[in-house]
N, C-alpha and C. Protein backbone atom coordinates (compact mmCIF):
# COMPACT_ATOMS: atom_id res chain seq x y z
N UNK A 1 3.48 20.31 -4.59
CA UNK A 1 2.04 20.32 -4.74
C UNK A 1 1.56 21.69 -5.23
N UNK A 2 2.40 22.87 -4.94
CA UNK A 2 1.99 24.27 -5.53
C UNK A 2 2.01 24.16 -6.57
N UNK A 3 2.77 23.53 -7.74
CA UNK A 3 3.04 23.22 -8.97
C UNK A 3 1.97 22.86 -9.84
N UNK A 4 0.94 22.16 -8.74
CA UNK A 4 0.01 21.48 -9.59
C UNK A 4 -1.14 22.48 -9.47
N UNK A 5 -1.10 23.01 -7.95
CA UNK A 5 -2.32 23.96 -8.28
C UNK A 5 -2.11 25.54 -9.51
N UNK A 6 -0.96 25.73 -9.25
CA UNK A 6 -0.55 26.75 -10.45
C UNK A 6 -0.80 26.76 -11.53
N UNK A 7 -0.58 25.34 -12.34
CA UNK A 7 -1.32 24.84 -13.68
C UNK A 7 -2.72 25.06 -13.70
N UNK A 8 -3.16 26.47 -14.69
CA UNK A 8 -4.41 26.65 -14.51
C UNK A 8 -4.66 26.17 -16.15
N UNK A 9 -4.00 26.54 -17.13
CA UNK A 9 -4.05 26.15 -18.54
C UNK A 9 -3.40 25.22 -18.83
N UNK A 10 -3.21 24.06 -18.15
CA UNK A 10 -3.04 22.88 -18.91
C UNK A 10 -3.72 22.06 -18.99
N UNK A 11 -3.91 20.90 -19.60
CA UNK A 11 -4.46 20.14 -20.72
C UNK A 11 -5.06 19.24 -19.38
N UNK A 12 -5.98 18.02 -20.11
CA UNK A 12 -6.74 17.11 -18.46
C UNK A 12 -6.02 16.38 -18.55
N UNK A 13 -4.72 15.77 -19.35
CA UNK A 13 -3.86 14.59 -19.38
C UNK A 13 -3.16 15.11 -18.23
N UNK A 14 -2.58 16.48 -17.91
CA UNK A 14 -1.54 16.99 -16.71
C UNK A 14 -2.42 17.33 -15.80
N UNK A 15 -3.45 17.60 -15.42
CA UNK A 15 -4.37 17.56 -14.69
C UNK A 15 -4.45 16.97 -14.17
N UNK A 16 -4.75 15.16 -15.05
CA UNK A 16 -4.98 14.19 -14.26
C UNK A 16 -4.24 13.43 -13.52
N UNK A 17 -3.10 13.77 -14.16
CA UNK A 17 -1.52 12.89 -13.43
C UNK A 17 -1.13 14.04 -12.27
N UNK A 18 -1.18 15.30 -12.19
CA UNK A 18 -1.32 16.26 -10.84
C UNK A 18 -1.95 15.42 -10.08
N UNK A 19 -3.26 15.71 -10.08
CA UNK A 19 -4.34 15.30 -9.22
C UNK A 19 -3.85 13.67 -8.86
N UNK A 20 -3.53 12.70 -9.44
CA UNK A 20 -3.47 11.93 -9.08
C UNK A 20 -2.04 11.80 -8.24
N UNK A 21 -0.84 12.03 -8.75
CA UNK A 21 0.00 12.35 -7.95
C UNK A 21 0.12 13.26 -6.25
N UNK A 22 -0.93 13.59 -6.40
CA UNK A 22 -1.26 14.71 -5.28
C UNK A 22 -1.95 13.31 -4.08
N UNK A 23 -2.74 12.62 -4.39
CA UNK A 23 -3.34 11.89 -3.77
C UNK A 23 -2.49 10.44 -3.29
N UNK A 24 -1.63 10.19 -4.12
CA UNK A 24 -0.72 9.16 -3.91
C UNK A 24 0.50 9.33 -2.80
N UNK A 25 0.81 10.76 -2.96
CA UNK A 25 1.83 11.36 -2.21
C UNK A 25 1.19 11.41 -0.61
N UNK A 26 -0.33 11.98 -0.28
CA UNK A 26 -0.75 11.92 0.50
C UNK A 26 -1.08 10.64 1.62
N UNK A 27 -1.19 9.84 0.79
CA UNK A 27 -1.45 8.55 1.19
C UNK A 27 -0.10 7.81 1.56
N UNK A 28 0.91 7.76 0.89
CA UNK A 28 1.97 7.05 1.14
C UNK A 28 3.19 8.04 2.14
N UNK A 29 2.71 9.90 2.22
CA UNK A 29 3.35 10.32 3.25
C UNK A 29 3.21 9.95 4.54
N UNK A 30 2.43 9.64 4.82
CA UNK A 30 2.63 9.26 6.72
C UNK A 30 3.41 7.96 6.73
N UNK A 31 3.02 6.72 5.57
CA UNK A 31 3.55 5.54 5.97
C UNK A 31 5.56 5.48 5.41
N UNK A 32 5.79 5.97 4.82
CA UNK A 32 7.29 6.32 4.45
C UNK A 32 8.13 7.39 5.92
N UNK A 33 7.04 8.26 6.71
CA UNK A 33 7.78 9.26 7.88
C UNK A 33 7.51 7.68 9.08
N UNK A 34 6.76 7.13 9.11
CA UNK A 34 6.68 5.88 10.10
C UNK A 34 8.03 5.42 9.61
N UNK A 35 8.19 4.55 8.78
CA UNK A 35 9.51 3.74 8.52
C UNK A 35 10.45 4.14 8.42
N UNK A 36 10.82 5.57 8.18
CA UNK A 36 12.50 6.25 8.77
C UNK A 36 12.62 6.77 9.53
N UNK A 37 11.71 6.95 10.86
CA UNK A 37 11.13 7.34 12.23
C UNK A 37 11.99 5.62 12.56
N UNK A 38 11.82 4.84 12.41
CA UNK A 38 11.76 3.08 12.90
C UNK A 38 13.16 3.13 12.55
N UNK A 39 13.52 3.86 11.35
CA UNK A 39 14.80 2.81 10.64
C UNK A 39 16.02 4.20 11.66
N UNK A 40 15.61 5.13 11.85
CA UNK A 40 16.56 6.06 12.47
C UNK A 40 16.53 5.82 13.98
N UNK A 41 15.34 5.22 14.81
CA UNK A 41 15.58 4.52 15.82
C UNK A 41 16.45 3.32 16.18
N UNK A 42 16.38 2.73 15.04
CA UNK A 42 17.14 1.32 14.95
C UNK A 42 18.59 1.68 14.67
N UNK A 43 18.79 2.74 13.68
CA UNK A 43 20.41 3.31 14.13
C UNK A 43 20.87 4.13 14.94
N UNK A 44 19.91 4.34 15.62
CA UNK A 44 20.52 5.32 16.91
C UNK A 44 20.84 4.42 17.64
N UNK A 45 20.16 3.20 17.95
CA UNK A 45 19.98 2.17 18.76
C UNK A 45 19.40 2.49 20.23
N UNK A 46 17.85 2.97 20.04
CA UNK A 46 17.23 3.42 21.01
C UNK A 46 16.72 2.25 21.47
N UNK A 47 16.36 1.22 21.10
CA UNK A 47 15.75 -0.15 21.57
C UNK A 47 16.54 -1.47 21.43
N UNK A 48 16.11 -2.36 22.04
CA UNK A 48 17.31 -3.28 22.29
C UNK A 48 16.49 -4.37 21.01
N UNK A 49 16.61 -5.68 20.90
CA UNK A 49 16.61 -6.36 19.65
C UNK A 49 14.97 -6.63 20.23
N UNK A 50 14.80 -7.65 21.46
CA UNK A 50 13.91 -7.61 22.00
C UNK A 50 12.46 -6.68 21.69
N UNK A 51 12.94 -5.38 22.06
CA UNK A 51 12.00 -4.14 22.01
C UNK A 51 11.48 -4.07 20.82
N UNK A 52 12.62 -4.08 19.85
CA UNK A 52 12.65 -4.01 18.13
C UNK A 52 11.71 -5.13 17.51
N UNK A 53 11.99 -6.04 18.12
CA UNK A 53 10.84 -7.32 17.36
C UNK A 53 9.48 -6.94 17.86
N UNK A 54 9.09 -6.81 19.23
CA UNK A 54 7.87 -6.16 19.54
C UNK A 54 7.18 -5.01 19.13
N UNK A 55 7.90 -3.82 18.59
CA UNK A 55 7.58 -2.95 17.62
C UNK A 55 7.50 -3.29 16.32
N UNK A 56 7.91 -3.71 15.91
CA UNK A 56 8.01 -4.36 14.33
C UNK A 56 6.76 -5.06 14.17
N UNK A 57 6.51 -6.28 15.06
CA UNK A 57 5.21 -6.61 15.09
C UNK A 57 3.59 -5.78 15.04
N UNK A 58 4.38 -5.24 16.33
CA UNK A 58 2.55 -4.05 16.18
C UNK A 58 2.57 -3.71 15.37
N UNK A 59 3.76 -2.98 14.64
CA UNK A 59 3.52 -1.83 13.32
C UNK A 59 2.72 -2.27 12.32
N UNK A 60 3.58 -3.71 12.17
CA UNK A 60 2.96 -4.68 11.10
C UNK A 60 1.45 -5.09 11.11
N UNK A 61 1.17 -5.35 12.21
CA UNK A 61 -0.26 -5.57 12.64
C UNK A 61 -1.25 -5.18 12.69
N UNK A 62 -0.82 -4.04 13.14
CA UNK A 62 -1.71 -2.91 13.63
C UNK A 62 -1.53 -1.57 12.90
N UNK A 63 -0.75 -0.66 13.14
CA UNK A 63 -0.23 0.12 12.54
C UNK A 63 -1.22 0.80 11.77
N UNK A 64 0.27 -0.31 10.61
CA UNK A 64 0.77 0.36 9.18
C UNK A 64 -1.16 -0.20 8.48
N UNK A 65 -1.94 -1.19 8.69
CA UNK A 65 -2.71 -1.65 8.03
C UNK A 65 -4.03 -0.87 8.60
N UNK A 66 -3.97 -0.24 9.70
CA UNK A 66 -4.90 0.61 10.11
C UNK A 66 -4.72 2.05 9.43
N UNK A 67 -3.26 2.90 9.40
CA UNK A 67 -3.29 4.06 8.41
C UNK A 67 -3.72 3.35 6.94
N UNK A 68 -3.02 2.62 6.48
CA UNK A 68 -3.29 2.45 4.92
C UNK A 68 -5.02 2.45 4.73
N UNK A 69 -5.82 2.12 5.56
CA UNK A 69 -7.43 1.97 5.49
C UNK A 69 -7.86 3.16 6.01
N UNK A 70 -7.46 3.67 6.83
CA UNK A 70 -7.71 5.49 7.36
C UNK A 70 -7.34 6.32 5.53
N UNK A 71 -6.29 5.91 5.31
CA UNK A 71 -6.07 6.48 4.15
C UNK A 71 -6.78 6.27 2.99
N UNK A 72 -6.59 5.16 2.54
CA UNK A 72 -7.81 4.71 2.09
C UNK A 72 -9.43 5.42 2.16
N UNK A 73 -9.64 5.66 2.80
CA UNK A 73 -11.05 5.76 3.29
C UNK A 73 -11.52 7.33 3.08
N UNK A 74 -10.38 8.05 3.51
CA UNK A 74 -10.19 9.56 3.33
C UNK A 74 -10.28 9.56 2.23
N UNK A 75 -10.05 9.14 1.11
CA UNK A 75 -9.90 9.27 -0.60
C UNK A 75 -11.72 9.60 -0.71
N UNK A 76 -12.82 10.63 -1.18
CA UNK A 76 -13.88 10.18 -1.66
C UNK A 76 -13.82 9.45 -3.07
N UNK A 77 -15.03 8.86 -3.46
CA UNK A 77 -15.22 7.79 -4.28
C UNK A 77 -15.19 8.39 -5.65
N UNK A 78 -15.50 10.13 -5.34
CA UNK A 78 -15.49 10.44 -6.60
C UNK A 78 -14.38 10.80 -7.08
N UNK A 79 -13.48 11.17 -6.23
CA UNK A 79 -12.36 11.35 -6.51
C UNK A 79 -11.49 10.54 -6.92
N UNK A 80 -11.67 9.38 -6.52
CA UNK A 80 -11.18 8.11 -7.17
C UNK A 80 -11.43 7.86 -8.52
N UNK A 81 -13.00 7.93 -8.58
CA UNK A 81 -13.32 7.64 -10.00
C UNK A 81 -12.96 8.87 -11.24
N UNK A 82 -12.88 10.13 -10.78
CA UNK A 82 -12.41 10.94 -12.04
C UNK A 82 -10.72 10.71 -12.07
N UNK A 83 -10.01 10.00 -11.23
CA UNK A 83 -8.69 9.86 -11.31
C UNK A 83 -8.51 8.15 -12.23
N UNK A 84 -9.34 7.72 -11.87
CA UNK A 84 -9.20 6.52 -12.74
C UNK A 84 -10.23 5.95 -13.47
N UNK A 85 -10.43 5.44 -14.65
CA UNK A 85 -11.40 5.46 -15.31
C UNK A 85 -11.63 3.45 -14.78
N UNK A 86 -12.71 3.65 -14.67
CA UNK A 86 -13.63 2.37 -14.35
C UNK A 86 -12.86 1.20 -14.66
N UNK A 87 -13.11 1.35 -16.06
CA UNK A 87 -12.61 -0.09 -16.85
C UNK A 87 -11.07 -0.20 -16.63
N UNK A 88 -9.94 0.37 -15.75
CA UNK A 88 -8.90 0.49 -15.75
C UNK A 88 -9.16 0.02 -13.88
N UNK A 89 -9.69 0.40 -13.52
CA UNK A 89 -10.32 -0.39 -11.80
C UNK A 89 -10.65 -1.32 -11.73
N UNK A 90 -11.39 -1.93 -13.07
CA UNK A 90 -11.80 -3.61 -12.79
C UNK A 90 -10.87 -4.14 -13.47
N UNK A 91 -9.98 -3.67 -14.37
CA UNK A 91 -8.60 -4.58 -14.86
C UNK A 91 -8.07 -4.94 -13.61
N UNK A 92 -7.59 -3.81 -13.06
CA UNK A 92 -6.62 -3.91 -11.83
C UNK A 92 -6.60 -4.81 -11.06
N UNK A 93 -8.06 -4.95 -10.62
CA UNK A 93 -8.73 -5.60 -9.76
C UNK A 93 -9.05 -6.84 -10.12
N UNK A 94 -9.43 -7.33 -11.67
CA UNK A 94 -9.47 -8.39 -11.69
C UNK A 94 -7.67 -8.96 -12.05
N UNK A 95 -6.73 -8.57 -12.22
CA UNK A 95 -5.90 -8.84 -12.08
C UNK A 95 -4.93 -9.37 -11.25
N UNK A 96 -5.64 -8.53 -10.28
CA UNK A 96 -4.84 -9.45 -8.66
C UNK A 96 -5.78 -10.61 -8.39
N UNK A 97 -6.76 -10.21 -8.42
CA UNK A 97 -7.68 -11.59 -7.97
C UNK A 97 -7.07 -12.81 -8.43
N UNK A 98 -7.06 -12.66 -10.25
CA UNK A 98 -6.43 -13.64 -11.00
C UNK A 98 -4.92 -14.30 -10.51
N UNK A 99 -4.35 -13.06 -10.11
CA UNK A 99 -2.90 -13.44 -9.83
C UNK A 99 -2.86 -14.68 -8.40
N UNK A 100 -3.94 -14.14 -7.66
CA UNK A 100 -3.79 -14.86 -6.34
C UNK A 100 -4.28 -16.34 -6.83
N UNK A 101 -5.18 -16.56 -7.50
CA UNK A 101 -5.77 -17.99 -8.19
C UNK A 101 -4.40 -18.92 -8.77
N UNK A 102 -4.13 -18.12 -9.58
CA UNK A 102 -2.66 -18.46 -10.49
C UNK A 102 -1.77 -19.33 -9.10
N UNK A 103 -1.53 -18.19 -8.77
CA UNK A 103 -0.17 -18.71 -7.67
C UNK A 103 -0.92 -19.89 -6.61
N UNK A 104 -2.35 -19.35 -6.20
CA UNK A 104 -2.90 -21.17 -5.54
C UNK A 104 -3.25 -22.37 -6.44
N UNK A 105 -3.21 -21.96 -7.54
CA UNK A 105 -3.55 -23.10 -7.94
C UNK A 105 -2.02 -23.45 -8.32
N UNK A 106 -1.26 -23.11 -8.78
CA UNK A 106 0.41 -23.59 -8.70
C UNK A 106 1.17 -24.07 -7.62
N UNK A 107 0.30 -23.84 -6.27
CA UNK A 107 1.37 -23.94 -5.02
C UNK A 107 0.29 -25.35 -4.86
N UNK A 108 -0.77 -25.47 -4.78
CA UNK A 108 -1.44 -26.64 -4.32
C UNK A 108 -0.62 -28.58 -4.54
N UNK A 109 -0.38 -28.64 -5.91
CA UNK A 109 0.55 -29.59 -5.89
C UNK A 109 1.73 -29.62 -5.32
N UNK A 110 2.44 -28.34 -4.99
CA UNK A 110 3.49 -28.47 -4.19
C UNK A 110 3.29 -29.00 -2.26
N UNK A 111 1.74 -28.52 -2.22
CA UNK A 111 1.41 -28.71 -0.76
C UNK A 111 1.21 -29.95 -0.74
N UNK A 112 0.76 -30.95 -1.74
CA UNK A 112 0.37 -32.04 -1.60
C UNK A 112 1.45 -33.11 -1.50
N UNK A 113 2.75 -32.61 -2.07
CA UNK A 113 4.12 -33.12 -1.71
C UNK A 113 4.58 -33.15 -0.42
N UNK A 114 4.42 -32.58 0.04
CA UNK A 114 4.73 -32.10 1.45
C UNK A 114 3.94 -30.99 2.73
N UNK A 115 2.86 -32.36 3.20
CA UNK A 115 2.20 -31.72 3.88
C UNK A 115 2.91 -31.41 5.46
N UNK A 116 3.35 -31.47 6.07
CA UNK A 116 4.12 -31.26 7.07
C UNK A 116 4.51 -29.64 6.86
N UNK A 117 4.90 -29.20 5.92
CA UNK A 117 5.17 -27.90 5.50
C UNK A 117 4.46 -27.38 5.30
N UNK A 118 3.19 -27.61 5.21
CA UNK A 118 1.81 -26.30 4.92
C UNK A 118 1.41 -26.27 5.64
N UNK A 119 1.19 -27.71 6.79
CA UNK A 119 0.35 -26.99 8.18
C UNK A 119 0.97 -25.53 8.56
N UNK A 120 0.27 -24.55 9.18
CA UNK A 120 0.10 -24.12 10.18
C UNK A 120 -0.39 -24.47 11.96
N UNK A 121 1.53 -24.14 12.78
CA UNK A 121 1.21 -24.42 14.07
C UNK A 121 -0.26 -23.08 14.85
């Protein structure tokens, strides 16, 4: 990260991939030290399988989806927006939306084959 603040004369293309790299790293450092914190417990074999499924759960649950929105949230808006330009935020965005449509509207005839398999107990 010194690297990026050192660059005082370079161009806004390295600027912007600094800066943005700087913010990505931040965000995804706590949740990468959680999961080899978990995965070096699991080879030490500090918890029994039992213990392990009950941790795995919270993390999943609770956790990991509570930092990612802490993280999240810490980002200001403007900072977001000089790191990514608008029209490259509503691609994105309408892209997953789209993607999730795609894949329900593809899985729906498969549910209708076999409803026994889509309930939820």
């Amino acid at each position: 990260m010194r690297a990026c603040e050192q660059k005082q004369g370079a161009d806004s293309l390295e600027d912007w991939s600094c800066t943005l790299l700087t913010t990505i790293i931040g965000a995804l450092l706590p949740i990468v030290v959680i999961l080899l914190v978990g995965f070096f417990s699991g080879w030490h074999k500090d918890f029994t399988g039992d213990q392990a499924t009950i941790l795995n759960r919270m993390v999943m649950l609770y956790a990991l989806p509570l930092l990612l929105f802490g993280s999240t949230v810490s980002i200001s808006r403007s900072r977001l927006l000089e790191n990514v330009p608008l029209a490259l935020a509503v691609a994105v965005a309408a892209g997953m939306v789209g993607s999730f449509f795609i894949v329900l509207r593809l899985r729906r005839p498969l549910d209708a084959e076999s409803p026994a398999c889509s309930q939820v107990d």
